[in-house]
C-alpha atoms as a PDB file:
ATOM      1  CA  UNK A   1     -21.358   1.745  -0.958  1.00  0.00           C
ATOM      2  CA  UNK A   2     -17.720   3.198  -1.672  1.00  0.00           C
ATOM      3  CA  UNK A   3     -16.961   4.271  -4.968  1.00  0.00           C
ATOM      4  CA  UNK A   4     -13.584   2.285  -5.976  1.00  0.00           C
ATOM      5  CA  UNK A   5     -12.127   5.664  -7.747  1.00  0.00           C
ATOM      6  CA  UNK A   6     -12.707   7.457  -4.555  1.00  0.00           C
ATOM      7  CA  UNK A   7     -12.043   5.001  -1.718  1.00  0.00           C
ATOM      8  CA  UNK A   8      -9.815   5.649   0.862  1.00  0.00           C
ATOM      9  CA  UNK A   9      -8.233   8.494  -0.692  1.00  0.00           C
ATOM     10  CA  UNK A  10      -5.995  10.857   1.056  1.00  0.00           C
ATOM     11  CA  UNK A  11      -5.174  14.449  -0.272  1.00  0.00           C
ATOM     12  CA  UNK A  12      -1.616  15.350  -1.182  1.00  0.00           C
ATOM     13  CA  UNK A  13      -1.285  11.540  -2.803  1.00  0.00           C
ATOM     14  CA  UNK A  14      -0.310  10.106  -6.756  1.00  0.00           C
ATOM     15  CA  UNK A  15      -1.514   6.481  -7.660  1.00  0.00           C
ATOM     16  CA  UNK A  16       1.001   4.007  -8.740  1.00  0.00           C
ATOM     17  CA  UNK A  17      -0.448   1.129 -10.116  1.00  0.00           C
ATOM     18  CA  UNK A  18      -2.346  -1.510  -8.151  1.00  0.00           C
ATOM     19  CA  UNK A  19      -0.050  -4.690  -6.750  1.00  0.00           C
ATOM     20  CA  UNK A  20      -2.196  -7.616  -7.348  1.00  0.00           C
ATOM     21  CA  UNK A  21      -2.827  -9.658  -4.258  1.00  0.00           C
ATOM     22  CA  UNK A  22      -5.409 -12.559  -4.493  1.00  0.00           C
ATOM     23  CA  UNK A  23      -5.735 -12.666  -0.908  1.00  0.00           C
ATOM     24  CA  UNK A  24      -8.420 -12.562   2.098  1.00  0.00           C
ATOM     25  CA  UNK A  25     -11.413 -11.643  -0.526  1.00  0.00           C
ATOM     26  CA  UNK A  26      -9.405  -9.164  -2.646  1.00  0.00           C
ATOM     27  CA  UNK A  27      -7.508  -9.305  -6.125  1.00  0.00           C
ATOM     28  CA  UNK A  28      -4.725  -6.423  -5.198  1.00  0.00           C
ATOM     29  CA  UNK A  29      -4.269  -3.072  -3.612  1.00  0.00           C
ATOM     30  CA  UNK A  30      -3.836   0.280  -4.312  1.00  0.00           C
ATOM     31  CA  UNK A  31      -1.038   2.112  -3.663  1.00  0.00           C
ATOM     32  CA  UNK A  32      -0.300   5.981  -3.327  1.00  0.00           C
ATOM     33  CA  UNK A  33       2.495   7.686  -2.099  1.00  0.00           C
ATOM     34  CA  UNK A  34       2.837  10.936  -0.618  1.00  0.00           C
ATOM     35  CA  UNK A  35       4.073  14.148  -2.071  1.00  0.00           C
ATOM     36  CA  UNK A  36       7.569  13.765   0.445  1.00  0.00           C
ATOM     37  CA  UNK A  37       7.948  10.646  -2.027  1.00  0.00           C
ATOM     38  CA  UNK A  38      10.348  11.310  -4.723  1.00  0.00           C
ATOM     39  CA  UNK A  39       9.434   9.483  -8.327  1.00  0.00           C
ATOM     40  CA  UNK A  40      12.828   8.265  -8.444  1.00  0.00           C
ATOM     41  CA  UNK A  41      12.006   5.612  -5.452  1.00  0.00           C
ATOM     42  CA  UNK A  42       8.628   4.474  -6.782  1.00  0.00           C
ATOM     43  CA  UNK A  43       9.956   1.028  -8.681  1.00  0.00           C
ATOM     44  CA  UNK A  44      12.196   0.480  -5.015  1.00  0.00           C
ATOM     45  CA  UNK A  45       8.929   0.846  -3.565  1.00  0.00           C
ATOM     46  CA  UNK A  46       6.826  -1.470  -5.525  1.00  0.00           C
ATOM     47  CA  UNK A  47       9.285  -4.178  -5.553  1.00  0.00           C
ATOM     48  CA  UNK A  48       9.010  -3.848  -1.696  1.00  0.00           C
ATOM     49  CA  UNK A  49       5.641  -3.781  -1.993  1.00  0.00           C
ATOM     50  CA  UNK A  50       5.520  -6.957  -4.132  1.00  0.00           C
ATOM     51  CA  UNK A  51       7.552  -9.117  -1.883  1.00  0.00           C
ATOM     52  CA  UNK A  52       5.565  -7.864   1.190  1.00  0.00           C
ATOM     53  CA  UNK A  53       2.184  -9.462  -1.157  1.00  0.00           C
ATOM     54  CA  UNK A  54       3.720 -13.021  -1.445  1.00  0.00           C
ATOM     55  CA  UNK A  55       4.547 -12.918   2.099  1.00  0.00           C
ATOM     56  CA  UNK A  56       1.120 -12.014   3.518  1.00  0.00           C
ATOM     57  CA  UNK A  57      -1.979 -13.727   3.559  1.00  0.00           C
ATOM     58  CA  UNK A  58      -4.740 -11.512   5.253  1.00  0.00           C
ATOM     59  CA  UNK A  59      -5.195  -7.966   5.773  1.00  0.00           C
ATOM     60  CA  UNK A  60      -4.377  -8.124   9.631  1.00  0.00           C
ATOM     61  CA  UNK A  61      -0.653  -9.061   8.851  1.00  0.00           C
ATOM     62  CA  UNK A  62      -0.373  -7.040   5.603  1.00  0.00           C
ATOM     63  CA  UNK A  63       0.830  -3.632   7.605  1.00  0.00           C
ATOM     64  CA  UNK A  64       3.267  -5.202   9.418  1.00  0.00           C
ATOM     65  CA  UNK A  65       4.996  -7.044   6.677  1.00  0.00           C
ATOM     66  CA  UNK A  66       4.353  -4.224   4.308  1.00  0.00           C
ATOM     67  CA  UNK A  67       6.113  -1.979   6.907  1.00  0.00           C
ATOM     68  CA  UNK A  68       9.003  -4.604   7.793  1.00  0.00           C
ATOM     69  CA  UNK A  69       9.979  -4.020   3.851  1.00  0.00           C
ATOM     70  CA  UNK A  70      10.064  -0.114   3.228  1.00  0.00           C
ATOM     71  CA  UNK A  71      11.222   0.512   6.960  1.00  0.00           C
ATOM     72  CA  UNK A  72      14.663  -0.430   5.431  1.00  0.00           C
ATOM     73  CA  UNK A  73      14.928   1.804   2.497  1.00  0.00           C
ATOM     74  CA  UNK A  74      13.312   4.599   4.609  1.00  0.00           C
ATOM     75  CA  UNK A  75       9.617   4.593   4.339  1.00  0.00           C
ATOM     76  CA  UNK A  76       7.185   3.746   6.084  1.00  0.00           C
ATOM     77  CA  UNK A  77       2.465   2.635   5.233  1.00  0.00           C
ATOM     78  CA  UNK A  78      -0.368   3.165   6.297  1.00  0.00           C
ATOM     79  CA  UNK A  79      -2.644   0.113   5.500  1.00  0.00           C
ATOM     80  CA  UNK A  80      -6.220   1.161   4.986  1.00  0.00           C
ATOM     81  CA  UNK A  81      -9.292  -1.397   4.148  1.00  0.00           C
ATOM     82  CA  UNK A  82     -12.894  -1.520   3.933  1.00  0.00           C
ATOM     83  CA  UNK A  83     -13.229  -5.477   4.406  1.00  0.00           C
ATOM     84  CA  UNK A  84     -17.086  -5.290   3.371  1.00  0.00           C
ATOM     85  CA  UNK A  85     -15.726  -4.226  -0.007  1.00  0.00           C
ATOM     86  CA  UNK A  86     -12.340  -6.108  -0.088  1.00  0.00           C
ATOM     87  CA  UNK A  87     -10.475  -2.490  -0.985  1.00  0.00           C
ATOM     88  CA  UNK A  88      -7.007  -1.904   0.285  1.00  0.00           C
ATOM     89  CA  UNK A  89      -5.250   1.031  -0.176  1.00  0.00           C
ATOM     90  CA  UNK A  90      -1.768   1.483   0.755  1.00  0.00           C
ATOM     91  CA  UNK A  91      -0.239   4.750   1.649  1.00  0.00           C
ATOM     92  CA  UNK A  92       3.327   5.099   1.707  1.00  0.00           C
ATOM     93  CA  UNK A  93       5.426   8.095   2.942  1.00  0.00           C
ATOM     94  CA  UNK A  94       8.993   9.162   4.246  1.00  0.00           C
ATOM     95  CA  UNK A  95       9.956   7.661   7.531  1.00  0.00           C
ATOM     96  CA  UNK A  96       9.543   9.982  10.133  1.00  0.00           C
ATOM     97  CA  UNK A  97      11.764   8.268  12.813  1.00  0.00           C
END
């Protein structure tokens, strides 16, 4: 069994706080954002992040409209779940294209 403080968790990373999504078995994700993030985007980012939660309503379709939403202000996610214990994390970083 994953340990919530520990799931997913990617090295080189800072946790905003979770975006609450009471959706396909879970109550919200966790997000992180990569070092090449700079602090001064992180509200941009959540509100982005916040839309892309009213628009989805499973896990599938979350990456897609997650990325739809920061590919315009220059970022792109990684969506990462364990379905057996309804944990998404969200990684987002600088566009690389």
């Amino acid at each position: 069994m994953m340990d919530r403080t520990d799931a997913l968790t990617v090295c080189g990373t800072r946790q905003l706080s979770p975006v609450p999504w009471n959706q396909d078995g879970c109550h919200g994700f966790d997000v992180q954002v990569c070092e090449d993030v700079p602090t001064f985007d992180e509200g941009i980012i959540r509100r982005a992040l916040l839309r892309s939660s009213l628009a989805c309503e499973d896990v599938a379709g979350l990456s897609r409209t997650i990325n739809r939403e920061l590919w315009g202000i220059g970022y792109v996610a990684l969506v990462l779940s364990d379905a057996a214990n309804h944990l998404v994390v969200v990684e987002v970083s600088m566009s690389r294209g």
